[in-house]
Protein backbone atom coordinates (compact mmCIF):
# COMPACT_ATOMS: atom_id res chain seq x y z
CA UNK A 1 -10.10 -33.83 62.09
CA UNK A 2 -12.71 -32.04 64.39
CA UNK A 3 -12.93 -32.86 67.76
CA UNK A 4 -16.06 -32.04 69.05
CA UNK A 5 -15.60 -32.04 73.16
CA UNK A 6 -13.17 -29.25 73.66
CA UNK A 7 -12.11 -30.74 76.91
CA UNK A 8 -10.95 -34.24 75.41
CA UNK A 9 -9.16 -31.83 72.77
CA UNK A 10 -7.17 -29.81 75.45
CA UNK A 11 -6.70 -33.15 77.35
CA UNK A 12 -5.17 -34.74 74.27
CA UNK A 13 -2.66 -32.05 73.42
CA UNK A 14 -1.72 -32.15 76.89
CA UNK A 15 -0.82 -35.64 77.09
CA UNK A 16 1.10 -35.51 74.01
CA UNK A 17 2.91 -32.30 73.00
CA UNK A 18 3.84 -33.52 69.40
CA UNK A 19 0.56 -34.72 68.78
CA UNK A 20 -0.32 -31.40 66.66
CA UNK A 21 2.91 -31.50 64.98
CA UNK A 22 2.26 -35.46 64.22
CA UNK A 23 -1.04 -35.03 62.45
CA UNK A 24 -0.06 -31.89 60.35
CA UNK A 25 2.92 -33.45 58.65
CA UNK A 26 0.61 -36.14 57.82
CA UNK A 27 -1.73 -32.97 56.35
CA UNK A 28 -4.38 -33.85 58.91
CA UNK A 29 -5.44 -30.38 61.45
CA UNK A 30 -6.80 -30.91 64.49
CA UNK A 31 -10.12 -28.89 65.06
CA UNK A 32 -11.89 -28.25 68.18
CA UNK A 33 -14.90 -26.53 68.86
CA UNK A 34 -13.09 -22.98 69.87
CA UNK A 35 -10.97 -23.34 66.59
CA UNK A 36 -13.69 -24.76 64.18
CA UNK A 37 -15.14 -21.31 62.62
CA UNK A 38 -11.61 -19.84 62.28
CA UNK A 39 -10.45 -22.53 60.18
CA UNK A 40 -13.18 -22.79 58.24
CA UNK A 41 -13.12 -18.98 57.64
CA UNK A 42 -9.29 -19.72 56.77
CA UNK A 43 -10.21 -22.63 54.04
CA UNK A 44 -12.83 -20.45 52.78
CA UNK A 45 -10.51 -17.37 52.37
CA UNK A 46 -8.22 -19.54 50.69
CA UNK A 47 -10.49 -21.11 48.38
CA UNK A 48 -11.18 -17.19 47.49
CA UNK A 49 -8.00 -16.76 47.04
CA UNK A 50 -7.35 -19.75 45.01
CA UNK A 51 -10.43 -18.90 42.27
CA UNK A 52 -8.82 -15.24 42.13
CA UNK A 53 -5.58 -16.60 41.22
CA UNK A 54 -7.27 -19.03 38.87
CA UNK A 55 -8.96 -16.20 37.33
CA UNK A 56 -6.37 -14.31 37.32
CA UNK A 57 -4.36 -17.06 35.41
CA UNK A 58 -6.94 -17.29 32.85
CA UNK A 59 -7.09 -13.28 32.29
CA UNK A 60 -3.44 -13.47 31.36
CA UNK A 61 -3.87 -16.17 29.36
CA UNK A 62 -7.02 -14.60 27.29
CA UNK A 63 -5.18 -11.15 27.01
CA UNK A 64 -2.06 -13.14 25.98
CA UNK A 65 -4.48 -14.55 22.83
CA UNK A 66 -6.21 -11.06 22.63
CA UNK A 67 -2.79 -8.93 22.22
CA UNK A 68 -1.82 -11.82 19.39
CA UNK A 69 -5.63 -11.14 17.67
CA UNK A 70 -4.78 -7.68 17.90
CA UNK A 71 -1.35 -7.94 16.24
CA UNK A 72 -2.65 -10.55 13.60
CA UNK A 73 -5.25 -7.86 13.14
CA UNK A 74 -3.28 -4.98 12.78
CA UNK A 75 -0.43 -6.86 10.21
CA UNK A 76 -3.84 -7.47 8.03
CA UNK A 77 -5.02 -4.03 8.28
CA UNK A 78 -2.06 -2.47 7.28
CA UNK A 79 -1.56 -4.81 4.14
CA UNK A 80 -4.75 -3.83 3.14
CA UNK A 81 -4.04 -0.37 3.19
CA UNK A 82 -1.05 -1.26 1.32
CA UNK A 83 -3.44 -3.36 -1.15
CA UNK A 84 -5.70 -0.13 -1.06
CA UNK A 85 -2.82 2.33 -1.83
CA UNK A 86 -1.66 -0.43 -4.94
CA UNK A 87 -5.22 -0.52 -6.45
CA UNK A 88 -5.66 3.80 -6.09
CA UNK A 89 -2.01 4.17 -7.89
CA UNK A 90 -3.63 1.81 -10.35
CA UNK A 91 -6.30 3.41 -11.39
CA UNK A 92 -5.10 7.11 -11.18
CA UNK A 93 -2.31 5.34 -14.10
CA UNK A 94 -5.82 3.86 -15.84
CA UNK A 95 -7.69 6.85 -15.27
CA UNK A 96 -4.52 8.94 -17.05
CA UNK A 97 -4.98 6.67 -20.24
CA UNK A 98 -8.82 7.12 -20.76
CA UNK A 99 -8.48 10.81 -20.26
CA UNK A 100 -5.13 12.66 -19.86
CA UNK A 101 -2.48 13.22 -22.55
CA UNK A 102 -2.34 13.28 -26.44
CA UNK A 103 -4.07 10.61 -27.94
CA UNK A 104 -5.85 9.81 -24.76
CA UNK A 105 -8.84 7.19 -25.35
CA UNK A 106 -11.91 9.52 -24.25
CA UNK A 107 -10.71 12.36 -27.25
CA UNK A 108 -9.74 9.35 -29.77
CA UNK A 109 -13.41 8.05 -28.94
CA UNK A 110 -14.96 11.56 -29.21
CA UNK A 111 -12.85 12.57 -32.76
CA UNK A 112 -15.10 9.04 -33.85
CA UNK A 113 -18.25 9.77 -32.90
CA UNK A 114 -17.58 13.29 -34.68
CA UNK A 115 -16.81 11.09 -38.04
CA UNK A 116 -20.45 9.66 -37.47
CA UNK A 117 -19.90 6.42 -36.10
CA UNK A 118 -23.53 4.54 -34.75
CA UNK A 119 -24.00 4.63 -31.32
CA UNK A 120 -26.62 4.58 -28.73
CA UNK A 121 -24.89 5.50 -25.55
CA UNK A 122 -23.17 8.88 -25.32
CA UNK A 123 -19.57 9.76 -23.14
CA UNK A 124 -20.63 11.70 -19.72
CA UNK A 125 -19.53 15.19 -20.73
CA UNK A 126 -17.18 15.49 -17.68
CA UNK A 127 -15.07 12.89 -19.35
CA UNK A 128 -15.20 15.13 -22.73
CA UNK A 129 -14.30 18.17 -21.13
CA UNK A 130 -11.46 16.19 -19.15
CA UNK A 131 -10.22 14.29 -22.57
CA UNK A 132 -10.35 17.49 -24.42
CA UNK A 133 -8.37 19.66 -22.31
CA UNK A 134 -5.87 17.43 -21.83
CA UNK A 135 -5.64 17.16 -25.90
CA UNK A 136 -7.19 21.08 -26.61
CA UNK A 137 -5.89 20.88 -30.59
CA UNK A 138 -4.74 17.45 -31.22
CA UNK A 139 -5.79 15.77 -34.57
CA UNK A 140 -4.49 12.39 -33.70
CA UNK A 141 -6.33 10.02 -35.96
């Protein structure tokens, strides 16, 4: 409550001593004019304050969400690798049965087209070489 004649202020607290102490438990300051800009720089350092704080709340609670993101992130990153290393081992094993080993199905497909088979499309020659060496004198038929 602002008092605005400093002299009635000083006259008040004079006449009653617990007059200060009165008001404040009932939240209520008394203001005069030599205390007015201190208090208000006091309420508006604490209203600072108090938007910090808030801020501060709500940058624990977003990293809080961002560390969980991250985590969620990282669990689904990881299976995919997993996923990734599953699918390579698979077709290394797939690539083994076109081309590696006797009877493999690049130099089976190769001895055909040697017995004069139709065909339009011919077998990239890599893939030959790589069936044949695998199989250099099979006659698996």
């Amino acid at each position: 409550m602002f008092i605005p004649v400093e002299a009635a202020y000083i006259t008040a607290m004079q006449a009653d001593v617990t007059l200060w102490q009165y008001a404040y438990q009932r939240r209520i300051l008394l203001i005069s004019p030599t205390n007015l800009v201190p208090a208000m720089k006091i309420v508006s350092d604490m209203w600072h304050r108090d938007n910090i704080n808030r801020n501060a709340i709500a940058i624990a609670e977003r990293a809080g969400k961002l560390y969980d993101k991250l985590v969620g992130f990282v669990e689904n990153f990881e299976r995919a690798g997993t996923q990734l290393d599953k699918a390579s081992e698979a077709w290394r094993e797939a690539r083994k049965q076109l081309s590696s080993g006797r009877g493999n199905l690049i130099s089976q497909a190769e001895k055909m087209r040697e017995l004069h088979i139709k065909y339009t499309k011919k077998m990239p020659e890599g893939l030959i070489e790589e069936g044949e060496e695998e199989n250099p004198m099979s006659d698996d038929r």
